[in-house]
C-alpha atoms as a PDB file:
ATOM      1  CA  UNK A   1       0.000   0.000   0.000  1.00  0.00           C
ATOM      2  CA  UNK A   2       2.585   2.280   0.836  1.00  0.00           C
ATOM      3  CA  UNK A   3       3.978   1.985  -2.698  1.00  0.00           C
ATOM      4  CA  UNK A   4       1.185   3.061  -4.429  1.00  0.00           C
ATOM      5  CA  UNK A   5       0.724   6.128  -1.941  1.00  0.00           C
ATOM      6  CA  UNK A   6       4.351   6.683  -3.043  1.00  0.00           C
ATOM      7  CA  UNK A   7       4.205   6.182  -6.560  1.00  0.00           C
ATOM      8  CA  UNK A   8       1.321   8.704  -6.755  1.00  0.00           C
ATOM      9  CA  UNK A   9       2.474  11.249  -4.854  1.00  0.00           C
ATOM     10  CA  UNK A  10       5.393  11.523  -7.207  1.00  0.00           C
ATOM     11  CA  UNK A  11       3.833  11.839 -10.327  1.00  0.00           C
ATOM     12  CA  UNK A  12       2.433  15.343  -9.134  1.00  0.00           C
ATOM     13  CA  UNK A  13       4.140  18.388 -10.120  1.00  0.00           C
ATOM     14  CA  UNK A  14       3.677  19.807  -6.957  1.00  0.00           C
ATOM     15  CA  UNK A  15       1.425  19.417  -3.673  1.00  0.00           C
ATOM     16  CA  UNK A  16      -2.204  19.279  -3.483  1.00  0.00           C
ATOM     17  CA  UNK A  17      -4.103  21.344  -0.451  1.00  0.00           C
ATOM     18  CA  UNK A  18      -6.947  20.457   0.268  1.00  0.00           C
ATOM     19  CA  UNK A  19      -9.776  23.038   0.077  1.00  0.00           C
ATOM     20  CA  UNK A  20     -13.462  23.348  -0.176  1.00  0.00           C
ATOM     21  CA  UNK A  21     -14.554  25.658  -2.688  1.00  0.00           C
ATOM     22  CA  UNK A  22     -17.378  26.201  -5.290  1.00  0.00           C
ATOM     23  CA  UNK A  23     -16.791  25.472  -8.632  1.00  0.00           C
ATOM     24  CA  UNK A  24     -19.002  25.205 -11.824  1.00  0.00           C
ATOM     25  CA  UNK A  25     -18.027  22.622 -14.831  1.00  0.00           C
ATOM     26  CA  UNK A  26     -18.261  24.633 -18.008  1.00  0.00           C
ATOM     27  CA  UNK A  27     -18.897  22.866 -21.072  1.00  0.00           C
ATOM     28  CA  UNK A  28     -18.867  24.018 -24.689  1.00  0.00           C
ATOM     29  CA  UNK A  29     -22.899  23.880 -25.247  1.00  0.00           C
ATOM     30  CA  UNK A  30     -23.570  26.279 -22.307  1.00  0.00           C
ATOM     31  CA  UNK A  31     -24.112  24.290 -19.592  1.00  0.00           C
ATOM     32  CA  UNK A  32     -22.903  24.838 -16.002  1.00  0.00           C
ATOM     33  CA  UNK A  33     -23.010  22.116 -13.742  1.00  0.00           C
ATOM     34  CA  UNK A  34     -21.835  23.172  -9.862  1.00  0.00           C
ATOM     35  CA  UNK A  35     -18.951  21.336  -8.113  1.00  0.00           C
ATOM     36  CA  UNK A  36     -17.102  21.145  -5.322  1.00  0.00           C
ATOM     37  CA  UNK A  37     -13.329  21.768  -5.307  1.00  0.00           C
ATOM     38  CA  UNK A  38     -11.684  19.166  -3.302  1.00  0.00           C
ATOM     39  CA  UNK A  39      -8.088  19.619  -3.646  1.00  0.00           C
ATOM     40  CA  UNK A  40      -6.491  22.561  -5.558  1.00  0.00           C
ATOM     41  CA  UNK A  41      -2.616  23.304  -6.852  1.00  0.00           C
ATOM     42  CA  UNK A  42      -1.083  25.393  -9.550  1.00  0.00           C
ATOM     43  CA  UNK A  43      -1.341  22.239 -11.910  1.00  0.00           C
ATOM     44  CA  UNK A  44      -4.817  20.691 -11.481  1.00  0.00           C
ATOM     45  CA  UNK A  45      -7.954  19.958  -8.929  1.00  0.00           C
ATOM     46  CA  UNK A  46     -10.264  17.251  -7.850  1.00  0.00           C
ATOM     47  CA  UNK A  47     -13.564  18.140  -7.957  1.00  0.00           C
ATOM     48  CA  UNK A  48     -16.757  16.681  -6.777  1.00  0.00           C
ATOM     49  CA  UNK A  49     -20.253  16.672  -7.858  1.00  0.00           C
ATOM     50  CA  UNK A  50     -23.797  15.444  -6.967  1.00  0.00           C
ATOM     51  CA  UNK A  51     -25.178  12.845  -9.343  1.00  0.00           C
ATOM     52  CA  UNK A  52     -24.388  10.670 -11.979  1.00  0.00           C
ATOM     53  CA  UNK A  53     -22.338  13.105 -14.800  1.00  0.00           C
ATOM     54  CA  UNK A  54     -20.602  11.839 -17.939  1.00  0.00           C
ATOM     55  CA  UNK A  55     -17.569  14.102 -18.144  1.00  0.00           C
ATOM     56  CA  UNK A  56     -16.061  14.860 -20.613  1.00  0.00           C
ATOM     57  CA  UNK A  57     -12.396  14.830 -22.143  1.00  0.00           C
ATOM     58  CA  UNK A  58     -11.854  18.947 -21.909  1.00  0.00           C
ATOM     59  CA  UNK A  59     -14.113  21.499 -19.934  1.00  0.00           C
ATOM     60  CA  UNK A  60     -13.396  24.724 -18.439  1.00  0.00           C
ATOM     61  CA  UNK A  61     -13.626  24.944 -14.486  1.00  0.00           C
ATOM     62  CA  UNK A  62     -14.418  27.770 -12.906  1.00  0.00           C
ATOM     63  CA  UNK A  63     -13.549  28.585  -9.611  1.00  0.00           C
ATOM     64  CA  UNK A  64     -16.420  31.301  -8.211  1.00  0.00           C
ATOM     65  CA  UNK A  65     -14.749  32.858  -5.280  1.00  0.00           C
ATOM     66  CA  UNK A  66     -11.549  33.829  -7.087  1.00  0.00           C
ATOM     67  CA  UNK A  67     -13.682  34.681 -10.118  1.00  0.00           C
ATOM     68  CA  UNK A  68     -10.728  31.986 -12.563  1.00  0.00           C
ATOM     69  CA  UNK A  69     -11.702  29.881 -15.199  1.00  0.00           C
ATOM     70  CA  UNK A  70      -8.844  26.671 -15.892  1.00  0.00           C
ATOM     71  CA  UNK A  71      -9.110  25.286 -19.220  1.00  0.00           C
ATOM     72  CA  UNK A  72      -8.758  21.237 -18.215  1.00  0.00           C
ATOM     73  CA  UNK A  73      -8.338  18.230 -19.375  1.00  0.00           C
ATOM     74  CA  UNK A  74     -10.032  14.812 -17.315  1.00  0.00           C
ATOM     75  CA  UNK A  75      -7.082  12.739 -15.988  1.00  0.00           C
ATOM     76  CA  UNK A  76      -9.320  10.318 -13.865  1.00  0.00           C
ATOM     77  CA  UNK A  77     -13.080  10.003 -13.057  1.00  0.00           C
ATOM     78  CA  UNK A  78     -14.456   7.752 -10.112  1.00  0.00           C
ATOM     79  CA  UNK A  79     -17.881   7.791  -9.088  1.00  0.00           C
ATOM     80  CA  UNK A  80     -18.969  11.461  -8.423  1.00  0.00           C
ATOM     81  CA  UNK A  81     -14.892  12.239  -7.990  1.00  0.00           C
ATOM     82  CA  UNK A  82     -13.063  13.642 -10.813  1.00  0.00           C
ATOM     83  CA  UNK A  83      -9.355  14.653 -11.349  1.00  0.00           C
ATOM     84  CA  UNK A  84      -8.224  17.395 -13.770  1.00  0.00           C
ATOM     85  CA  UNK A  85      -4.975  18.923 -15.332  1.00  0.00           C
ATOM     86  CA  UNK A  86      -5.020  22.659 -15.513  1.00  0.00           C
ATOM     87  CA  UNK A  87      -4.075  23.818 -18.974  1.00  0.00           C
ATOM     88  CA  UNK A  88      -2.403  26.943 -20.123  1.00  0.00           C
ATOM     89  CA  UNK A  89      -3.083  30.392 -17.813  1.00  0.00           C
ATOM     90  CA  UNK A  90      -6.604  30.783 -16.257  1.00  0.00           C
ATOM     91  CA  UNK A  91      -8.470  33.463 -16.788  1.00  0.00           C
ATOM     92  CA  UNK A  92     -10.658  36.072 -15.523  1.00  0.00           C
ATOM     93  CA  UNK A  93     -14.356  35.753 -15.172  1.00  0.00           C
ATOM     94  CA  UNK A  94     -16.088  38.680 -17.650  1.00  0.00           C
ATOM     95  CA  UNK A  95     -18.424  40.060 -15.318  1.00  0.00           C
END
């Protein structure tokens, strides 16, 4: 067990914190579904949400109380967990 805690660990780019934030999936047709940010860094998240959702390959997250959209990409999905990779530089919410 402790090798796969290891193994894990050092595939990340850097360390996780864990947080509890609000968050909104946004896919390409419109639709926002809400989250919950789990774990945050400068590289990626893991989110959570309520219900059975198909996610897909790349979405844009945004992250409402800093008012930052990530462009990501899915690197795992379990049940109503989801990990993502943060691509390029976020940007600012248009108000």
């Amino acid at each position: 067990m402790d090798a796969l805690i290891s193994s894990a660990a050092d595939r990340r780019w850097s360390r996780r914190y864990r947080v509890l934030k609000d968050g909104q999936m946004l896919f390409a047709d419109g639709q926002a579904v809400p989250v919950s940010i789990r774990n945050l860094n400068a590289h990626g998240a893991k989110i959570w949400f309520a219900g059975h959702l198909v996610v897909p390959a790349k979405f844009d997250l945004l992250i409402v109380s800093e008012g930052l959209i990530h462009s990501c990409l899915l690197r795992w999905h379990a049940g109503r967990f989801a990990g993502l990779e943060f691509v390029g530089e976020p940007r600012r919410l248009e108000q």
